[in-house]
N, C-alpha and C. Protein backbone atom coordinates (compact mmCIF):
# COMPACT_ATOMS: atom_id res chain seq x y z
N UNK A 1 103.16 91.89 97.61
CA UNK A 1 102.48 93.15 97.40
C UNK A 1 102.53 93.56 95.92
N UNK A 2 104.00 93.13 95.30
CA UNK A 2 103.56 93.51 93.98
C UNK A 2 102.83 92.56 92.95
N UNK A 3 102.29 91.77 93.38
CA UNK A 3 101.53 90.49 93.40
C UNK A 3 100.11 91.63 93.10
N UNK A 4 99.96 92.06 94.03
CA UNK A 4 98.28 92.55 94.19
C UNK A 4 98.29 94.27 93.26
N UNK A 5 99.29 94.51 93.04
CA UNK A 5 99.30 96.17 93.03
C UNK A 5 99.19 95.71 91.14
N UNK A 6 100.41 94.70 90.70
CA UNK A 6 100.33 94.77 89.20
C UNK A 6 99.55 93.99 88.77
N UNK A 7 98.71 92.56 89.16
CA UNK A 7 98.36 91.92 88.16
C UNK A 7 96.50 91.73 88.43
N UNK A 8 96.35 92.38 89.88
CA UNK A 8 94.99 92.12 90.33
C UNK A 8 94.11 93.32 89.89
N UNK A 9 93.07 93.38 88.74
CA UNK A 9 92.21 94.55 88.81
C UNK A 9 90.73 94.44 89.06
N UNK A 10 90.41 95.78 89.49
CA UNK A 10 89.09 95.50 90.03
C UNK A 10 87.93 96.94 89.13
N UNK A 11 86.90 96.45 89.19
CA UNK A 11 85.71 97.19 88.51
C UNK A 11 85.87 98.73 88.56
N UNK A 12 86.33 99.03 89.93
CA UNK A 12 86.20 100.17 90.23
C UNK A 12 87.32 101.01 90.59
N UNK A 13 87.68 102.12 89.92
CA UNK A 13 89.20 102.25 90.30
C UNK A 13 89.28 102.93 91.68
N UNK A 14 87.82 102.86 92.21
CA UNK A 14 88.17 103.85 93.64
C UNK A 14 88.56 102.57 94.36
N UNK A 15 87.67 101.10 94.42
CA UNK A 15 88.49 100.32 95.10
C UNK A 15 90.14 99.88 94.75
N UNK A 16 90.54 99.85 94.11
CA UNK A 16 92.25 100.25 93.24
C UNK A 16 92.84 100.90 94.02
N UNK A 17 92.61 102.35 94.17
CA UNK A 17 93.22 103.29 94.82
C UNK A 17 92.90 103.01 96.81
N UNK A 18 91.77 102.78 96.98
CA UNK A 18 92.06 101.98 98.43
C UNK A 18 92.82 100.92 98.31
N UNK A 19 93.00 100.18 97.66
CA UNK A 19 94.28 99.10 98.01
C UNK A 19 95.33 99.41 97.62
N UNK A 20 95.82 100.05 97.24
CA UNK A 20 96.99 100.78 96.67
C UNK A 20 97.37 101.63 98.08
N UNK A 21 95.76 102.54 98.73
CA UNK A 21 96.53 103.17 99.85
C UNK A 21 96.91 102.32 100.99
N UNK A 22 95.77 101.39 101.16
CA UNK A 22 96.48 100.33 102.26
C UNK A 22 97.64 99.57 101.84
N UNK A 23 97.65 99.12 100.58
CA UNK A 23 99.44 98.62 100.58
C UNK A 23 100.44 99.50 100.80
N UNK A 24 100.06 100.57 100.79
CA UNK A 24 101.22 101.72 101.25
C UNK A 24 101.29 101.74 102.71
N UNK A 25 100.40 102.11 103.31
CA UNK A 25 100.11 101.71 104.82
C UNK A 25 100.87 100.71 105.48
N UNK A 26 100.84 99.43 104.43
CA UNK A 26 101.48 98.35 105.29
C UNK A 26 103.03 98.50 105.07
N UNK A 27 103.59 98.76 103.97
CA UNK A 27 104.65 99.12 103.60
C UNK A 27 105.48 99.81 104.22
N UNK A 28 104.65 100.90 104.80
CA UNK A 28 105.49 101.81 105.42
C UNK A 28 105.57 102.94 104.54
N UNK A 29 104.88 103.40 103.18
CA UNK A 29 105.23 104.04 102.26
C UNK A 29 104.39 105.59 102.67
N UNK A 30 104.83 106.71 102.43
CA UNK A 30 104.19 107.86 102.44
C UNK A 30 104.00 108.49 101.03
N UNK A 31 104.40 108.26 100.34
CA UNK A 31 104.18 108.50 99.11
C UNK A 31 103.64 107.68 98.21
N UNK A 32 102.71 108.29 97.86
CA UNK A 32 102.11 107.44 96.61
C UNK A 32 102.90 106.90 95.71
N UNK A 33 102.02 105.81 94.44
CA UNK A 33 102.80 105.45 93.13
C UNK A 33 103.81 106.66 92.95
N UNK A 34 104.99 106.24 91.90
CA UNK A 34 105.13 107.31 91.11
C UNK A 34 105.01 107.27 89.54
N UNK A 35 105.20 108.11 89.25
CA UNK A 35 104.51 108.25 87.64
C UNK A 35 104.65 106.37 86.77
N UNK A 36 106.23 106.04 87.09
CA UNK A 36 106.47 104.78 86.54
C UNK A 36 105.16 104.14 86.49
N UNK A 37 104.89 103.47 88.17
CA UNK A 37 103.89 102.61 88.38
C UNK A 37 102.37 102.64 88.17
N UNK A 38 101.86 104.42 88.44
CA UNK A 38 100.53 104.62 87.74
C UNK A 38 100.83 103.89 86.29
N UNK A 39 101.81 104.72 85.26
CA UNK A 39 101.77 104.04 83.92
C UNK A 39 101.23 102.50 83.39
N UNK A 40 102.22 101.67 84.45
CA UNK A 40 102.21 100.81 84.50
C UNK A 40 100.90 99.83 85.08
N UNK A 41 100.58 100.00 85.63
CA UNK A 41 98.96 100.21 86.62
C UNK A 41 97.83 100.22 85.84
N UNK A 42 98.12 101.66 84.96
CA UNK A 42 97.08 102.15 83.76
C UNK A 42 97.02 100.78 83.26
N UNK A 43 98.10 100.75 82.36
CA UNK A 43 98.09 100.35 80.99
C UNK A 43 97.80 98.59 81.48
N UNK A 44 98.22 98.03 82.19
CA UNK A 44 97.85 96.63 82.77
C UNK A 44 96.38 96.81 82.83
N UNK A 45 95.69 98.09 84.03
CA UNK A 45 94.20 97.66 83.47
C UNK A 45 94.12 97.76 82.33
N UNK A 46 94.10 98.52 81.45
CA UNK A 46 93.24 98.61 80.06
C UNK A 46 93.64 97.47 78.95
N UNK A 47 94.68 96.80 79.59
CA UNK A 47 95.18 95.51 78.57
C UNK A 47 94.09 94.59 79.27
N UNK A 48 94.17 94.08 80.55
CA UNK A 48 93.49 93.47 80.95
C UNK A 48 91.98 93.33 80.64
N UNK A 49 91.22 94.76 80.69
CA UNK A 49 89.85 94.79 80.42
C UNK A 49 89.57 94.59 78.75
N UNK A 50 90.50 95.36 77.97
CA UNK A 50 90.15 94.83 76.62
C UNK A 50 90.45 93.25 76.42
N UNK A 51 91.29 92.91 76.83
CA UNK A 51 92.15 91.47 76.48
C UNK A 51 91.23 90.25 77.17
N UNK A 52 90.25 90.80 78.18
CA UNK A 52 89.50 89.70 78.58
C UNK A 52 87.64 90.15 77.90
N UNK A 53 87.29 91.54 77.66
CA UNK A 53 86.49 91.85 76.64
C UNK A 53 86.76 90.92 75.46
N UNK A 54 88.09 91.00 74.52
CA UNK A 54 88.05 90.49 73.53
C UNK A 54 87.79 88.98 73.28
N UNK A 55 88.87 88.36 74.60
CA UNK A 55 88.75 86.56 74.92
C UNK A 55 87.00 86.62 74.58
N UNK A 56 86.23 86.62 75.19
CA UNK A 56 84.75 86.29 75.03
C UNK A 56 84.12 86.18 73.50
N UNK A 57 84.90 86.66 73.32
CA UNK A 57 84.22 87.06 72.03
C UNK A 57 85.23 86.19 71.13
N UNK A 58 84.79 85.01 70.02
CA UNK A 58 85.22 83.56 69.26
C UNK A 58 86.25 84.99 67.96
N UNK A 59 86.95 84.41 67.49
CA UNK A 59 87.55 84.72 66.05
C UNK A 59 88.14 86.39 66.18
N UNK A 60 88.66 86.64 67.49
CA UNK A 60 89.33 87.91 68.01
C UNK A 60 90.72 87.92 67.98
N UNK A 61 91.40 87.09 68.07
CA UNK A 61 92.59 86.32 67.76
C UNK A 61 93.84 87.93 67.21
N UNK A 62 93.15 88.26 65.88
CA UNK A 62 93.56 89.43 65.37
C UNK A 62 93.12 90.25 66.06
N UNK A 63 92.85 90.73 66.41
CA UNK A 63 92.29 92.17 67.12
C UNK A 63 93.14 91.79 68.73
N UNK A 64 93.06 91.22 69.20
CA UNK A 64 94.24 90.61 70.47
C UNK A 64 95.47 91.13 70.06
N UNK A 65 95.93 90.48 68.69
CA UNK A 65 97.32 90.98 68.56
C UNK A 65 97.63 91.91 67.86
N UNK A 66 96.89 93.02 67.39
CA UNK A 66 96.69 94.44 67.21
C UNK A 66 97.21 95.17 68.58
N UNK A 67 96.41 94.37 69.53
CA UNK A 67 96.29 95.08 71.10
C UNK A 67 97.80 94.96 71.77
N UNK A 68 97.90 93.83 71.41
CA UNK A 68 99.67 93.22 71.75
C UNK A 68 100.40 94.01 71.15
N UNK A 69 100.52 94.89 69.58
CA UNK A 69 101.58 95.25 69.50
C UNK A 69 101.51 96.79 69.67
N UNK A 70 100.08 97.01 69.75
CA UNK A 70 100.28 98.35 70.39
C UNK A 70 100.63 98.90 71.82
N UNK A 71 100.67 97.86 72.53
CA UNK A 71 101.46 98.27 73.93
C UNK A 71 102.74 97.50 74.02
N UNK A 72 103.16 97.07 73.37
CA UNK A 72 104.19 96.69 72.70
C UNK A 72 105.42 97.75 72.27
N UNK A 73 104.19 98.66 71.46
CA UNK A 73 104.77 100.21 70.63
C UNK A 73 104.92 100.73 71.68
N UNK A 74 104.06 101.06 72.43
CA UNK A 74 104.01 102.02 73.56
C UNK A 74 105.19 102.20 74.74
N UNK A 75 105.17 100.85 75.13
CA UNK A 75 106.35 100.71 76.19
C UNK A 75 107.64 100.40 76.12
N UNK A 76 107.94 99.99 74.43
CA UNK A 76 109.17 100.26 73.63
C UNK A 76 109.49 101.46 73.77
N UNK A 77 108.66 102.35 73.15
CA UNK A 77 109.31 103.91 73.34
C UNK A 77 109.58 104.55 74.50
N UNK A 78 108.87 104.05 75.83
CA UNK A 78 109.11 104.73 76.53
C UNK A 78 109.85 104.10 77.00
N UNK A 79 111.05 103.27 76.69
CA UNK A 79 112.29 102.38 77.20
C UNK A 79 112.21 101.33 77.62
N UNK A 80 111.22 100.85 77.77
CA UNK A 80 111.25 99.30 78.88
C UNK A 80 112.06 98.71 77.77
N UNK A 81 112.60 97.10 78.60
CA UNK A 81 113.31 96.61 77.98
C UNK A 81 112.33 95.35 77.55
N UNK A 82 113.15 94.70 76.60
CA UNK A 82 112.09 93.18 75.89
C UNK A 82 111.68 92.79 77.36
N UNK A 83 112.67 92.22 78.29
CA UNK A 83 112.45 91.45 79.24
C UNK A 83 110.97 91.83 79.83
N UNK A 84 111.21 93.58 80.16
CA UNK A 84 110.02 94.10 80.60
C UNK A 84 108.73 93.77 80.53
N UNK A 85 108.70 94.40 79.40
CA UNK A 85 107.97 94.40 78.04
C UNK A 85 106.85 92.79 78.40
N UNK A 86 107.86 91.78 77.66
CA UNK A 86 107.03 90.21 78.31
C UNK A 86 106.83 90.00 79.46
N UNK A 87 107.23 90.66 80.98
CA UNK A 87 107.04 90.05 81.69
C UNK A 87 105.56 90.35 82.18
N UNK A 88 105.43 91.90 81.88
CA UNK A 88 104.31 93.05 82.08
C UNK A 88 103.27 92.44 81.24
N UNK A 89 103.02 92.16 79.79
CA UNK A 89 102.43 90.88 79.09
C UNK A 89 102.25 90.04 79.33
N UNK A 90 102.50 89.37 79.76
CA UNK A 90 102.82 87.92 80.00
C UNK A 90 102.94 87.15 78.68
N UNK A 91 104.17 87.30 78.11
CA UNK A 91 104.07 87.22 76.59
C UNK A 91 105.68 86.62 76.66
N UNK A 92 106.16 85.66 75.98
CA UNK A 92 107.75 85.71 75.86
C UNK A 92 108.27 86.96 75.15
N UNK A 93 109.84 86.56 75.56
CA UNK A 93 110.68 87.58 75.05
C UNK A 93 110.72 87.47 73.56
N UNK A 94 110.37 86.35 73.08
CA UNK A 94 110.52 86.29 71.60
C UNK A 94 109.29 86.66 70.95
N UNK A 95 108.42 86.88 71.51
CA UNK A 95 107.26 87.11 71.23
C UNK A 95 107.52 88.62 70.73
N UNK A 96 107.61 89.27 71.83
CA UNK A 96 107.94 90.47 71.80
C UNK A 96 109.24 91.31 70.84
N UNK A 97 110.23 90.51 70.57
CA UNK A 97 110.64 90.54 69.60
C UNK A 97 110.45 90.80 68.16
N UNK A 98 109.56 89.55 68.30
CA UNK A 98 108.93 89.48 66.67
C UNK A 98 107.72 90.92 66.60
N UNK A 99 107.30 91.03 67.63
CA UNK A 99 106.31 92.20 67.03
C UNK A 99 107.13 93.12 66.76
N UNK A 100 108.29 93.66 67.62
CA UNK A 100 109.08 94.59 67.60
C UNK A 100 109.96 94.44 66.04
N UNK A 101 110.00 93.27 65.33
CA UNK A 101 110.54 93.42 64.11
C UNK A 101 109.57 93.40 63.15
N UNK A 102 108.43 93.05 63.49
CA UNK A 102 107.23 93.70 62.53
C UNK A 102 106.71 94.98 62.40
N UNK A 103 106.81 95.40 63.49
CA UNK A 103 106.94 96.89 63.46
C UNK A 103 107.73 98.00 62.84
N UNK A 104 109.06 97.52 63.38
CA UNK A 104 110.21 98.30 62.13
C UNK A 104 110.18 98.06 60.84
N UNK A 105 109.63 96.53 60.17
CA UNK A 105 109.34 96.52 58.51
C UNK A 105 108.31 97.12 58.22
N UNK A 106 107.53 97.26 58.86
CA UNK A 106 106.02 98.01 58.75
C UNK A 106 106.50 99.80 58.44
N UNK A 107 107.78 100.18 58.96
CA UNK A 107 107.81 101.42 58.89
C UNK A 107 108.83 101.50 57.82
N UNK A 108 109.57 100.80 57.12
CA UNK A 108 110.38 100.81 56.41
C UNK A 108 111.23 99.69 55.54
C-alpha cells in the first residue's frame, strides 16, 4: 500500500484522493493522511511531474539538479533525515550529502 500511496501518480488529483480513500478503506483507516504524508504526497507529485517534464526535454541535466537540491533544501529543514531524504528521491545518501554540502558553502 505504501507502494501505491508514495510512488504512483496520476493526472488527476481527484483520482489520488479516491485511491488514497480506498486504501484507507482497506486498511481499516478512518482518518485521513496526516499532515506528514499529504507533504510528502505533495512534494513526490510535483518532483515527479517536473522531473519527468524536464527528462523530455535533451540538455536539462542542470535544471534537474536545481530541482534536486531544492527539495533537498526543503525536506532538510523540515528534519527528514539523509536516509529519508534519498529514499523519497530516489537518490543515494551520498548524493544527498553532497548537495547538502553545497548548500552550506553556497551560504557561507
Amino acid at each position: 500500500m505504501d507502494f501505491i500511496k508514495f510512488y504512483l501518480s496520476f493526472e488527476h488529483m481527484e483520482t489520488e484522493l479516491q485511491l488514497d480513500h480506498l486504501i484507507d478503506l482497506v486498511e481499516g483507516k478512518k482518518e485521513p493522511f496526516g499532515i506528514r504524508e499529504r507533504i510528502l504526497t505533495e512534494l513526490a507529485r510535483q518532483y515527479k511531474e517536473e522531473g519527468l517534464q524536464e527528462g523530455r526535454e535533451e540538455g536539462r541535466e542542470e535544471e534537474r539538479e536545481e530541482l534536486q537540491k531544492t527539495f533537498v533544501q526543503k525536506l532538510h529543514s523540515k528534519g527528514y533525515t539523509v536516509e529519508e531524504i534519498a529514499d523519497f528521491l530516489e537518490i543515494t545518501p551520498e548524493k544527498v550529502k553532497a548537495i547538502l554540502r553545497s548548500l552550506d558553502q553556497t551560504k557561507g
